[in-house]
C-alpha atoms as a PDB file:
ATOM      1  CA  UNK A   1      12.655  33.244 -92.246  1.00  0.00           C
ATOM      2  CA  UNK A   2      10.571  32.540 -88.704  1.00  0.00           C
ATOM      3  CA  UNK A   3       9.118  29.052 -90.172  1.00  0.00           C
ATOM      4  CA  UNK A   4      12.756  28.314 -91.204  1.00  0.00           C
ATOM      5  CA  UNK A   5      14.432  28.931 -87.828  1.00  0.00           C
ATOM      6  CA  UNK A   6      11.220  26.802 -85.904  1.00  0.00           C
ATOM      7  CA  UNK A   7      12.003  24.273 -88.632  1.00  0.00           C
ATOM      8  CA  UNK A   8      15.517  24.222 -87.212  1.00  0.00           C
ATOM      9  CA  UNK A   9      15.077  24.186 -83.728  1.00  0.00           C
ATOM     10  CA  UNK A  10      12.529  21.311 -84.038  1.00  0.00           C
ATOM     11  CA  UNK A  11      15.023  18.941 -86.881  1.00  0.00           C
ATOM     12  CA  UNK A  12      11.683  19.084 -89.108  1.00  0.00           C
ATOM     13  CA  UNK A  13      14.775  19.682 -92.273  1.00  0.00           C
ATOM     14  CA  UNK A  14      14.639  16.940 -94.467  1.00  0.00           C
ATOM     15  CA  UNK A  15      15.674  16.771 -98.030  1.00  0.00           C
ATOM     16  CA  UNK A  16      12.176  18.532 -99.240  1.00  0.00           C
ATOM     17  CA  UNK A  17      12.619  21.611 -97.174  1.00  0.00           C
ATOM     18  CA  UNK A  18      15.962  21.759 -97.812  1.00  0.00           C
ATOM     19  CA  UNK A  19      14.477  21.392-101.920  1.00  0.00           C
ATOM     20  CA  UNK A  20      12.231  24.137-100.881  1.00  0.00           C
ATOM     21  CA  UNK A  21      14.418  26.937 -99.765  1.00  0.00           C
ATOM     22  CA  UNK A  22      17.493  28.289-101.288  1.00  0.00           C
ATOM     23  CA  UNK A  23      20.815  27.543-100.035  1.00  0.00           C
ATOM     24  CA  UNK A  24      21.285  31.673 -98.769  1.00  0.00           C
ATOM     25  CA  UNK A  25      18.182  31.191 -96.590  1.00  0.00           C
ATOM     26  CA  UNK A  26      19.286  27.977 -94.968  1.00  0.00           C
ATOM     27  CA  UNK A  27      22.461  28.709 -94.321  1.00  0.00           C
ATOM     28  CA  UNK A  28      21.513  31.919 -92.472  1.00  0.00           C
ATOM     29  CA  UNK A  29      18.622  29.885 -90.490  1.00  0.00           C
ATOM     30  CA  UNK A  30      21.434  27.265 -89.562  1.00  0.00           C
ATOM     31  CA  UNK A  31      23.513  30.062 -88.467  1.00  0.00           C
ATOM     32  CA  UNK A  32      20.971  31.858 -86.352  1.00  0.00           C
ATOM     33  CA  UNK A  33      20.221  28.402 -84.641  1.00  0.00           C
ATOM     34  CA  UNK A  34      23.232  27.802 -84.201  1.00  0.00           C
ATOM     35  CA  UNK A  35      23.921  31.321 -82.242  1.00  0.00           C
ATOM     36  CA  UNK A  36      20.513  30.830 -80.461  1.00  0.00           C
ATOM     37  CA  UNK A  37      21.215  27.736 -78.848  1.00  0.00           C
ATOM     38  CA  UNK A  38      25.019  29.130 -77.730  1.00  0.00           C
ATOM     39  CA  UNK A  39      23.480  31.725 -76.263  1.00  0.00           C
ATOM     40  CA  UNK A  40      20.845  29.597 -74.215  1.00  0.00           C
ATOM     41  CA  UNK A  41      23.623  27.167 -73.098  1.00  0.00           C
ATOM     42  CA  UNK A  42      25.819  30.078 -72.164  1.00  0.00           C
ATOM     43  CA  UNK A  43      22.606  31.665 -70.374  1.00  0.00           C
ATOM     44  CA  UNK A  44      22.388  28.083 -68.718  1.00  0.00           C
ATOM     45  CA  UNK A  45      26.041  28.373 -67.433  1.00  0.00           C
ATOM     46  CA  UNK A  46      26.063  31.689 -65.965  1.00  0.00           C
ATOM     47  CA  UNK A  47      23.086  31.035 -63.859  1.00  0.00           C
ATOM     48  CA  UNK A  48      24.263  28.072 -62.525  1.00  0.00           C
ATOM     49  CA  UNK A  49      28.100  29.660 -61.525  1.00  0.00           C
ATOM     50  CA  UNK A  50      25.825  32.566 -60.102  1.00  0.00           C
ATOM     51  CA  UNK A  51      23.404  30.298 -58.107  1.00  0.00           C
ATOM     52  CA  UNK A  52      27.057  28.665 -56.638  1.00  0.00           C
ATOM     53  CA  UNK A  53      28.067  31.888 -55.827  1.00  0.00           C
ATOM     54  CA  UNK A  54      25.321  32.960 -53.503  1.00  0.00           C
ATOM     55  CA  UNK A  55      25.475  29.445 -52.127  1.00  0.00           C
ATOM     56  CA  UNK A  56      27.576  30.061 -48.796  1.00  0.00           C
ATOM     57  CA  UNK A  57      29.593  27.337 -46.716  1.00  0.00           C
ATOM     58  CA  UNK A  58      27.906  25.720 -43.607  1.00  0.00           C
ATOM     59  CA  UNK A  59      28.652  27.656 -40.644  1.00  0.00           C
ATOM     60  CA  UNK A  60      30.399  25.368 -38.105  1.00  0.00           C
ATOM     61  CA  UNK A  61      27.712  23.641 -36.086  1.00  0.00           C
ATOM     62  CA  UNK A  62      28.627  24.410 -32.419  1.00  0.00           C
ATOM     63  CA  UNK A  63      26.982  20.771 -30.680  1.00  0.00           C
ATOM     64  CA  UNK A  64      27.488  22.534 -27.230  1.00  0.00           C
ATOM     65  CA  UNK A  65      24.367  22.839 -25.137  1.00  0.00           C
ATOM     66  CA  UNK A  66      23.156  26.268 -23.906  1.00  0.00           C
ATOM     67  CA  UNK A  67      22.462  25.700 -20.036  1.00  0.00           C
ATOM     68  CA  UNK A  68      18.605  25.604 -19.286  1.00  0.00           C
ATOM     69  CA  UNK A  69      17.071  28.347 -17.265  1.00  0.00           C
ATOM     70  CA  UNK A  70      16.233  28.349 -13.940  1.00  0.00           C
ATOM     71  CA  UNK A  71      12.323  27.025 -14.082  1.00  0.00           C
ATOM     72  CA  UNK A  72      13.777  24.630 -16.265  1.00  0.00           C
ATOM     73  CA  UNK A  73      16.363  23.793 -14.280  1.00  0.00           C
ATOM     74  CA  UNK A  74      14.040  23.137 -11.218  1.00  0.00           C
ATOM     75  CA  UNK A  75      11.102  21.173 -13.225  1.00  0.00           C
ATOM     76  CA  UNK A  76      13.463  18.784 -14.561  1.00  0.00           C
ATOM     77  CA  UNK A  77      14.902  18.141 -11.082  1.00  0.00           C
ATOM     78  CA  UNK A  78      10.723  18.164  -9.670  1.00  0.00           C
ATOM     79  CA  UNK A  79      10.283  15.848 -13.278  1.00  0.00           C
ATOM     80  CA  UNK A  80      13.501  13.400 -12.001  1.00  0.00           C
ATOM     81  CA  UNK A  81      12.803  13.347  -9.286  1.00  0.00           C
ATOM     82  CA  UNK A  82      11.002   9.861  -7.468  1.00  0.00           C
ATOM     83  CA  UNK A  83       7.491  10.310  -5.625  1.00  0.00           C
ATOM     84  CA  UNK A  84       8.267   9.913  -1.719  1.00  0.00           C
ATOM     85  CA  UNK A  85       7.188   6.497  -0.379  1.00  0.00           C
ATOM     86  CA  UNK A  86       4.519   6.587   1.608  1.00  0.00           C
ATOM     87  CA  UNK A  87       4.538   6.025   5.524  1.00  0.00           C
ATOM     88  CA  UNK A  88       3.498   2.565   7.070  1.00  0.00           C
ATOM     89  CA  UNK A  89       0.537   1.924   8.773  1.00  0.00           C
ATOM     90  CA  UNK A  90       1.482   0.827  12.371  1.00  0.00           C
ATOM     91  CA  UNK A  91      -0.942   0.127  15.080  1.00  0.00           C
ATOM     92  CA  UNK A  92      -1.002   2.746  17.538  1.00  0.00           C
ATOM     93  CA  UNK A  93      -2.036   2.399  21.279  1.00  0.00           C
ATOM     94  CA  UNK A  94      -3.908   5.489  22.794  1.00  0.00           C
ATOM     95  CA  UNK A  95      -4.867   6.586  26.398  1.00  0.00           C
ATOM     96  CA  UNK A  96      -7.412   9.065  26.780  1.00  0.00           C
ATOM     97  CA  UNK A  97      -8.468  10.453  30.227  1.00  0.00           C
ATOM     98  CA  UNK A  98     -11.679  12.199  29.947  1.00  0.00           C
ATOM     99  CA  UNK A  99     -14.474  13.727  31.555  1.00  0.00           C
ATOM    100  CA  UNK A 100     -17.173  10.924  32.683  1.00  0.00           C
ATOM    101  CA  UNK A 101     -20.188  13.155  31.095  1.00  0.00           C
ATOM    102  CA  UNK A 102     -23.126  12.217  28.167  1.00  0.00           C
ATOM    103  CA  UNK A 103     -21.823  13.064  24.499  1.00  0.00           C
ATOM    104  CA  UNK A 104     -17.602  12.226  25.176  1.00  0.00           C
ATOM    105  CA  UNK A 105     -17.174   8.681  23.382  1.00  0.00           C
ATOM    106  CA  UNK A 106     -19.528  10.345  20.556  1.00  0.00           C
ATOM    107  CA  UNK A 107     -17.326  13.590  20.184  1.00  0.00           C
ATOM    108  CA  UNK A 108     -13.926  11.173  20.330  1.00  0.00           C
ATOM    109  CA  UNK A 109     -15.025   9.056  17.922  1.00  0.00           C
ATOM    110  CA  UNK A 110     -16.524  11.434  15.365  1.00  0.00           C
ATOM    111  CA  UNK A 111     -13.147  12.982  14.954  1.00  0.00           C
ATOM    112  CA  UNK A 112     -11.496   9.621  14.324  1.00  0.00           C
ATOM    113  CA  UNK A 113     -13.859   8.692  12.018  1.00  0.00           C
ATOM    114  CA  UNK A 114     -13.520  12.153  10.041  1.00  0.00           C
ATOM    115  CA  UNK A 115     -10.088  11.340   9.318  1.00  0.00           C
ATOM    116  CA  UNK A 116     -11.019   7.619   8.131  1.00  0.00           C
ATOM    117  CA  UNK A 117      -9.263   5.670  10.708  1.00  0.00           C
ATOM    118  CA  UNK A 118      -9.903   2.035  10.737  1.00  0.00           C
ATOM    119  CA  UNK A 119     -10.727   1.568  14.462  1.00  0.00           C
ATOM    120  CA  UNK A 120      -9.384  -1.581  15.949  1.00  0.00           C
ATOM    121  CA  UNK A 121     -11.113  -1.490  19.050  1.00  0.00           C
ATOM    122  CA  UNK A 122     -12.543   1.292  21.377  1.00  0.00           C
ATOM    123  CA  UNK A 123     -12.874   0.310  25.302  1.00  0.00           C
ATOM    124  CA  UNK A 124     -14.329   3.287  28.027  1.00  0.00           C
ATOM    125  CA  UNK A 125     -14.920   2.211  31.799  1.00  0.00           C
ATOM    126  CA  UNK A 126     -14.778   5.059  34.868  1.00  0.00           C
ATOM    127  CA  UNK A 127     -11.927   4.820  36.737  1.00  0.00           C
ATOM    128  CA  UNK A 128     -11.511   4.931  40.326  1.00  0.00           C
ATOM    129  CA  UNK A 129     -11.567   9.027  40.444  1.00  0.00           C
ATOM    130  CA  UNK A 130     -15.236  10.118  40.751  1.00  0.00           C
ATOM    131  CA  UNK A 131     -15.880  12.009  37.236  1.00  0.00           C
ATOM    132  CA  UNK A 132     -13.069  10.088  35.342  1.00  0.00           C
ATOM    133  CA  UNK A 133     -13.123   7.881  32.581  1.00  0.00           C
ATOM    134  CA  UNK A 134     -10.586   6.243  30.723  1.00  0.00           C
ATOM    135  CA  UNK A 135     -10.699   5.671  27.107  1.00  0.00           C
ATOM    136  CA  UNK A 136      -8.395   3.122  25.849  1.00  0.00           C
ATOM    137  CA  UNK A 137      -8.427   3.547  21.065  1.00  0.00           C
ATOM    138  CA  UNK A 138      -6.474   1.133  19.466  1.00  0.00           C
ATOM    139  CA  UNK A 139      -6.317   2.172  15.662  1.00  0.00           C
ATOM    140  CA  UNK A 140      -4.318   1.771  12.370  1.00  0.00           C
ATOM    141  CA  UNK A 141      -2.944   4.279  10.620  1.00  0.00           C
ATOM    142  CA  UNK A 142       0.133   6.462   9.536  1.00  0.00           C
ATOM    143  CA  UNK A 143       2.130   8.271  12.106  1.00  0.00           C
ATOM    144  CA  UNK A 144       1.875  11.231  10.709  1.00  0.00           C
ATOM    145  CA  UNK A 145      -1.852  11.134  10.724  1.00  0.00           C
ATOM    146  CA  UNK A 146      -2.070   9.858  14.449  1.00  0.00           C
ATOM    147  CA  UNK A 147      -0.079  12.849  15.564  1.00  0.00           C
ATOM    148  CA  UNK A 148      -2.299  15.481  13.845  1.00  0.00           C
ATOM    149  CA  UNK A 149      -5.737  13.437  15.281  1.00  0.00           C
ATOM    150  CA  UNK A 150      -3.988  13.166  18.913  1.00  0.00           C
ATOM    151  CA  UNK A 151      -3.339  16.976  19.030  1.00  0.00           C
ATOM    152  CA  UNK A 152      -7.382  17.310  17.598  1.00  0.00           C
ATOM    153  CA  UNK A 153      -8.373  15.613  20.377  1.00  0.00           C
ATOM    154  CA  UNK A 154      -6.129  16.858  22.760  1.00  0.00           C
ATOM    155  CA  UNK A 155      -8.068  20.164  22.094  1.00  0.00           C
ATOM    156  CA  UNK A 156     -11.210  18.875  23.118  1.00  0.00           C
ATOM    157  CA  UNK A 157     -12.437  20.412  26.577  1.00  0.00           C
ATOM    158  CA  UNK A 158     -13.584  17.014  28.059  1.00  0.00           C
ATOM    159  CA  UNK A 159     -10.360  15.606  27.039  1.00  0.00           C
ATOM    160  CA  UNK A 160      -8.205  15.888  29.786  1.00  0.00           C
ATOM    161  CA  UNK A 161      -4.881  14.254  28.506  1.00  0.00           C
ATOM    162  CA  UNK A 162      -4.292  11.553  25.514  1.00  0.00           C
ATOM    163  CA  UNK A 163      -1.677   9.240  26.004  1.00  0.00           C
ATOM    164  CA  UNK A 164       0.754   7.276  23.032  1.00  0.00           C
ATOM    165  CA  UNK A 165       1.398   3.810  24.516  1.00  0.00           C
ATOM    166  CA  UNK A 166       2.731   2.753  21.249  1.00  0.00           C
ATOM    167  CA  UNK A 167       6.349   2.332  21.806  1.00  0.00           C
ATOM    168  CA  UNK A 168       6.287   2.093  25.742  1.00  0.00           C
ATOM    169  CA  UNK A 169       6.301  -0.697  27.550  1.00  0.00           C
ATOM    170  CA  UNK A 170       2.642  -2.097  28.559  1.00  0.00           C
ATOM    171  CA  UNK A 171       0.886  -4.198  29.750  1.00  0.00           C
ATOM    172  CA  UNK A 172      -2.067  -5.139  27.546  1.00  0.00           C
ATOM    173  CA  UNK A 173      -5.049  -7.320  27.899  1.00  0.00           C
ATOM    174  CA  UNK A 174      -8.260  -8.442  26.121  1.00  0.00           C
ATOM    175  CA  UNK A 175     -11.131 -10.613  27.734  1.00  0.00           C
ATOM    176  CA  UNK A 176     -12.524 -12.822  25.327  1.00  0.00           C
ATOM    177  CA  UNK A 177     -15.918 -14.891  25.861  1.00  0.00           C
ATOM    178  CA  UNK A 178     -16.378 -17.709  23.886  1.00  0.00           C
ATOM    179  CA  UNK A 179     -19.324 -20.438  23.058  1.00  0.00           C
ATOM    180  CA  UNK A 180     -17.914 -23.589  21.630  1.00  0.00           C
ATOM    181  CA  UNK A 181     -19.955 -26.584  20.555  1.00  0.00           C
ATOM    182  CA  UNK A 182     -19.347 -29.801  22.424  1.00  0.00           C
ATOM    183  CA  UNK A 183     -21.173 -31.812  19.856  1.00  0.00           C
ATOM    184  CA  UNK A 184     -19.215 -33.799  16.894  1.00  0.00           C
ATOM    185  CA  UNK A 185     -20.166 -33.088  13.716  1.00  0.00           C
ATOM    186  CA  UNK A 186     -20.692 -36.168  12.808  1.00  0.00           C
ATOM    187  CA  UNK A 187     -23.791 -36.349  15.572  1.00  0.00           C
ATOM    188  CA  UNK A 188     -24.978 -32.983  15.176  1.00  0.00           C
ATOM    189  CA  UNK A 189     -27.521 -33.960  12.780  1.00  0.00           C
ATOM    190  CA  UNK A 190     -28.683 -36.780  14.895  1.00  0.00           C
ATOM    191  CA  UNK A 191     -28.400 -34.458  18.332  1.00  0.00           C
ATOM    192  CA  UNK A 192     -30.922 -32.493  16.391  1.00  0.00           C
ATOM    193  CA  UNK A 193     -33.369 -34.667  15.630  1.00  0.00           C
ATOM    194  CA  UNK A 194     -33.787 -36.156  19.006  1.00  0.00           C
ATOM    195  CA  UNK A 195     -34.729 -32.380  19.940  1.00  0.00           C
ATOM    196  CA  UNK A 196     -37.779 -31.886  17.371  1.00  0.00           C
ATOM    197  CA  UNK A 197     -40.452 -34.604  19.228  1.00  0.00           C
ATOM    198  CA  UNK A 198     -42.553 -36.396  16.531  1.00  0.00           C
ATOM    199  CA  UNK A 199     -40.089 -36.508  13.888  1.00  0.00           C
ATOM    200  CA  UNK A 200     -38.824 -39.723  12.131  1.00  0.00           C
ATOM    201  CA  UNK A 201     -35.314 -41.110  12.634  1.00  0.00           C
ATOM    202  CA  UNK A 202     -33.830 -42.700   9.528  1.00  0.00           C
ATOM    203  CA  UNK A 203     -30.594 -44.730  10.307  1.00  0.00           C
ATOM    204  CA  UNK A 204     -28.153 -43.692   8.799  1.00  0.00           C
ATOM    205  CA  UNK A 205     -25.973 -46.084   6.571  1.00  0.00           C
ATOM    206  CA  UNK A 206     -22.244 -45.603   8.179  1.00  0.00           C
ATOM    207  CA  UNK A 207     -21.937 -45.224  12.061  1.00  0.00           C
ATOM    208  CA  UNK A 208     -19.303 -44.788  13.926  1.00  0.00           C
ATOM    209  CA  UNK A 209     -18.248 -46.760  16.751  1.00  0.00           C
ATOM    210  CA  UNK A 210     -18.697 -44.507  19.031  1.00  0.00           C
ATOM    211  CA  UNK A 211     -21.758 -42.953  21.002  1.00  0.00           C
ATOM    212  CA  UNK A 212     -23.002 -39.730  20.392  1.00  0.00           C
ATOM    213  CA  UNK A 213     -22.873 -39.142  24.397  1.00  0.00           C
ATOM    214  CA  UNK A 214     -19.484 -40.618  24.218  1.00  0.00           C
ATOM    215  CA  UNK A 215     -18.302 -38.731  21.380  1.00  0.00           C
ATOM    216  CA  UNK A 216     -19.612 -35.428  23.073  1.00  0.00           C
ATOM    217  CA  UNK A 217     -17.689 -36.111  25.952  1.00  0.00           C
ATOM    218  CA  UNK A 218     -14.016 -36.743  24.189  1.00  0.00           C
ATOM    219  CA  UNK A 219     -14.830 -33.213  22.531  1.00  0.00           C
ATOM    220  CA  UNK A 220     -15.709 -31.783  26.167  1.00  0.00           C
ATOM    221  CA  UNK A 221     -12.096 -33.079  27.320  1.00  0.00           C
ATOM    222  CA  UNK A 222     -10.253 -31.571  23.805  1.00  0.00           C
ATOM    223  CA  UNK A 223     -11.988 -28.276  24.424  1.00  0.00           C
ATOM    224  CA  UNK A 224     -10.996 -28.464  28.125  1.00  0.00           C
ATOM    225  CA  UNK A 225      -7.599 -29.227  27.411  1.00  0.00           C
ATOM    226  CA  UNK A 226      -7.103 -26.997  25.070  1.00  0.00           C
ATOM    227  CA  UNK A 227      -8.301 -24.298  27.220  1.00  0.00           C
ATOM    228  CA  UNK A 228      -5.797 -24.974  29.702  1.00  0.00           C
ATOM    229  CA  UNK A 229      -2.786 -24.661  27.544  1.00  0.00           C
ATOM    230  CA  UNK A 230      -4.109 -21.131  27.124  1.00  0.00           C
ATOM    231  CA  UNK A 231      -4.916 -20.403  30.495  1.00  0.00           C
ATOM    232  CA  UNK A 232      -8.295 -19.797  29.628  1.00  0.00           C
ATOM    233  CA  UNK A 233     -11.017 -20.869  32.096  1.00  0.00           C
ATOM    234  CA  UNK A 234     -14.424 -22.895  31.660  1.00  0.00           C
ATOM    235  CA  UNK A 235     -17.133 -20.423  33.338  1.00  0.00           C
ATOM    236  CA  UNK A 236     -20.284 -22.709  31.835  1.00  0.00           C
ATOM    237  CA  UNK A 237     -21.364 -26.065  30.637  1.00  0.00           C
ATOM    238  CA  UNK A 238     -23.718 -27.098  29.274  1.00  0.00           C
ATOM    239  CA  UNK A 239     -25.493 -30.332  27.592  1.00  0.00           C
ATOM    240  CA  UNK A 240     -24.221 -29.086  23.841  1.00  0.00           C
ATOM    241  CA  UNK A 241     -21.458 -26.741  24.713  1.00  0.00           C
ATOM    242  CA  UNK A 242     -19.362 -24.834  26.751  1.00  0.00           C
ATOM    243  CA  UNK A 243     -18.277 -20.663  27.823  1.00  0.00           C
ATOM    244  CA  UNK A 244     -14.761 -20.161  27.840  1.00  0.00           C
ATOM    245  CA  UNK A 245     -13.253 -17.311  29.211  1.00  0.00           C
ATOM    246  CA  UNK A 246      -9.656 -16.064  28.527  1.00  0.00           C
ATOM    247  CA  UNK A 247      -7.715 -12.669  29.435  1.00  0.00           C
ATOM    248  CA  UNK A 248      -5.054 -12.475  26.875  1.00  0.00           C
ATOM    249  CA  UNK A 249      -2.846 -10.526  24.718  1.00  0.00           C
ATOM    250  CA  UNK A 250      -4.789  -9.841  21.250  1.00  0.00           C
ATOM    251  CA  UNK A 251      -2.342 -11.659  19.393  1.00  0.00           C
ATOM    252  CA  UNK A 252      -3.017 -14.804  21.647  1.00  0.00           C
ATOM    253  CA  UNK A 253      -6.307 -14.252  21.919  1.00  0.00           C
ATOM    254  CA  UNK A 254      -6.653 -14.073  18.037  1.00  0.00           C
ATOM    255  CA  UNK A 255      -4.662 -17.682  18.104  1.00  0.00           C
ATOM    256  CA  UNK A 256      -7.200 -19.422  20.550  1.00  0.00           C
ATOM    257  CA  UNK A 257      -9.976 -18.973  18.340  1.00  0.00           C
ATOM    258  CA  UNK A 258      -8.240 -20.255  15.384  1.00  0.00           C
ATOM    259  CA  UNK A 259      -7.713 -23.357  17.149  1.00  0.00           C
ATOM    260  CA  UNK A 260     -11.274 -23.367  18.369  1.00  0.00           C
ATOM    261  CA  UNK A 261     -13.044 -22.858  15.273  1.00  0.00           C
ATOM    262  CA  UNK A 262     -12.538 -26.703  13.911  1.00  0.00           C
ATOM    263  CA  UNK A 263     -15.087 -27.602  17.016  1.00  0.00           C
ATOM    264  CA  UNK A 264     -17.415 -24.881  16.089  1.00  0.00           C
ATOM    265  CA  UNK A 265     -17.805 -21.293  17.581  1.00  0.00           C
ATOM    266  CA  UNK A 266     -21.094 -20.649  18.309  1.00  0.00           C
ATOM    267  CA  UNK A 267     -20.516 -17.296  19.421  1.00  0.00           C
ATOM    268  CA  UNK A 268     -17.645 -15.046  20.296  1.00  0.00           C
ATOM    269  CA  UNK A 269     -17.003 -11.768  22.173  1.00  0.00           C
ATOM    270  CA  UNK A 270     -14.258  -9.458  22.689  1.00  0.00           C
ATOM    271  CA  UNK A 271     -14.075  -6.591  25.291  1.00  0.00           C
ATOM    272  CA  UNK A 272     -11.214  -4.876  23.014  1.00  0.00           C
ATOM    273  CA  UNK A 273      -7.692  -4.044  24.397  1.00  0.00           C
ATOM    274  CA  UNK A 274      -7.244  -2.209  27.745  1.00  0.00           C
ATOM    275  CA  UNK A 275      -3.216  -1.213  28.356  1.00  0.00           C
ATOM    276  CA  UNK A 276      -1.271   0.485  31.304  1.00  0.00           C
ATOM    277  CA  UNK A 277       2.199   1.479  31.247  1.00  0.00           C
ATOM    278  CA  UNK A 278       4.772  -1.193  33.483  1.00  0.00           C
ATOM    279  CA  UNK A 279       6.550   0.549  36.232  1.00  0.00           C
ATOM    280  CA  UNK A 280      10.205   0.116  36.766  1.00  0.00           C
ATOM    281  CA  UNK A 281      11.835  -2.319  39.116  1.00  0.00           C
ATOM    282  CA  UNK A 282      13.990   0.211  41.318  1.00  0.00           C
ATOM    283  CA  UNK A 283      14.256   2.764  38.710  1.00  0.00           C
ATOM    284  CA  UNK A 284      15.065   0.644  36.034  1.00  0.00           C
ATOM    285  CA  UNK A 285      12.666  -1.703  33.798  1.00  0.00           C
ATOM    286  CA  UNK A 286      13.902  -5.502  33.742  1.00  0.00           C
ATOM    287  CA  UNK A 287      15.393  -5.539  30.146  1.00  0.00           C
ATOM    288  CA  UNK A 288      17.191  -2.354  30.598  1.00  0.00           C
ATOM    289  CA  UNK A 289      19.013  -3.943  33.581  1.00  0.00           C
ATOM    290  CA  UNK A 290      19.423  -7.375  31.554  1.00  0.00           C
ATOM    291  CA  UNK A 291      21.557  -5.407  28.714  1.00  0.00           C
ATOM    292  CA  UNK A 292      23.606  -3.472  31.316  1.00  0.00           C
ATOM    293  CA  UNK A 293      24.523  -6.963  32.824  1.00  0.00           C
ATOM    294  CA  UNK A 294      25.348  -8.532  29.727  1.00  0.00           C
ATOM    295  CA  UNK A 295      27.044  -5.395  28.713  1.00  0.00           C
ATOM    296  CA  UNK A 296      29.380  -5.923  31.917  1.00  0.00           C
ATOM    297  CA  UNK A 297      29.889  -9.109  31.399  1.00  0.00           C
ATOM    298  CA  UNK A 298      32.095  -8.733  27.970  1.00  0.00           C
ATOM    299  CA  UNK A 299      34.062  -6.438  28.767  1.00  0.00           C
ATOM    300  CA  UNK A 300      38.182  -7.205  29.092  1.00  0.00           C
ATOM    301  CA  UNK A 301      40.202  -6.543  32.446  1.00  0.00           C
ATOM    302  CA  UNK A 302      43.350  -5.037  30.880  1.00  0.00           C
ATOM    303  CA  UNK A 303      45.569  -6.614  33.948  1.00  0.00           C
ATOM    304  CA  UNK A 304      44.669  -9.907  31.537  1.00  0.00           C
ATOM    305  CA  UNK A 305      45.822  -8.763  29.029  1.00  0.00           C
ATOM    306  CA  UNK A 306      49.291  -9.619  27.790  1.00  0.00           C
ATOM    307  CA  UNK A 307      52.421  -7.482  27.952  1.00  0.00           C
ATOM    308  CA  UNK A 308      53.418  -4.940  24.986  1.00  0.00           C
END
């Protein structure tokens, strides 16, 4: 009966097994197959309806946010929010009155340098008060960072007071020395050569029309000229070149040697900026009393004005 029924469920009948067996015995295999494989479909069926039983509905999907904690709250606003810009750097004037003693430029400038400060200039003379020296720092740098070195070096004991010029109104002055050449460039080789004794001239194969004395001259007279427009003053001459001096602003300063170095700077020094605070003209400082004139001036008499 068993190789019967696996002869069913795998369709081996064909006419020899059905030749084989008797009609009783194939008719009851066909029948059990028959109730085997409605039982495995029906077994099919009711696992499936069961497995869609259990399976439940979606729940409703609620899309609304929960709020964020606090500390997540606060790093997303520190996360948002943009890095602060940081402060200029502005040229700042400072006055220091200090004790005229060995070791007080060394102490000042120590502490400036601690704090990286790009020094512009650093000028120290005695003053007129026996023991007194006045120390005039002109630096770049960030407000903030001025105020915390002005307060360090207000602390110092030879430090008797330190003064912020920036924003006043000053007067402010820088003596400049200067060496310029007085001999064209187009001689200079030749000016040179009649100096080493012994040497061979070769002539050259393009000269100018003009002298090498003659030339020197004309650049004497530009220099010169020059030099007045400034108000700078010739203080030494000499066969090859001159000294000028000039007492300046640094801005103007910085512009005369621009326009001197196509004649050639031989050599250049600067005493740094020295300020002093202007004093007022009877209380009041000249553009103050310009604004309160032109102020006056526009306003309306209302006896001008028309009626209603």
């Amino acid at each position: 009966m068993l190789p019967i029924n696996r002869a069913l469920s795998r369709g081996l009948f064909t006419g020899l097994a059905f030749k084989a067996c008797s009609s009783t015995d194939v008719a009851l295999a066909r029948a059990c197959y028959s109730i085997r494989f409605q039982s495995t479909s029906t077994h099919l069926t009711d696992a499936s309806n069961r497995i869609r039983r259990r399976r439940k509905k979606p729940a409703f999907l609620d899309r609304t946010p929960f709020p964020p904690s606090p500390e997540e709250a606060v790093n997303n606003i520190l996360y948002n929010t943009p890095n602060a810009t940081p402060a200029p750097v502005t040229r700042h004037v400072l006055n220091c009155l200090v004790s005229n003693e060995p070791g007080v430029l060394s102490h000042v400038s120590g502490i400036l340098a601690g704090r990286g400060f790009n020094i512009e200039s650093l000028v120290v003379a005695k003053t007129e008060v026996p023991d007194l020296s006045r120390m005039t720092i002109v630096l770049n740098g960030q407000k903030v960072v001025i105020e915390q070195a002005k307060k360090q070096l207000e602390d110092m004991v030879p430090v008797w007071a330190v003064l912020d010029y920036t924003h006043g109104r000053i007067v402010e002055r820088e003596l400049l020395l200067a060496k310029v050449s007085t001999v064209p460039h187009e001689h200079l080789s030749e000016f040179v050569e009649h100096e080493i004794e012994g040497q061979e001239v070769e002539e050259p194969e393009s000269r100018t029309s003009f002298s090498p004395l003659l030339g020197t001259a004309l650049q004497r007279q530009a220099i010169t000229e020059l030099a007045r427009l400034f108000g700078a003053r010739v203080v030494d001459v000499s066969l090859d070149g001159v000294i000028l001096e000039l007492s300046a602003k640094p801005d103007r300063v910085d512009a005369f040697l621009k326009l001197l170095k196509p004649y050639g700077i031989v050599e250049a020094a600067r005493s740094g900026a020295m300020a002093m605070p202007r004093s007022p003209v009877d209380g009041v400082f000249e553009d103050e009393a310009s604004l309160e004139v032109e102020d006056d001036s526009g306003k309306v008499d209302a006896t001008m004005l028309p009626p209603g």
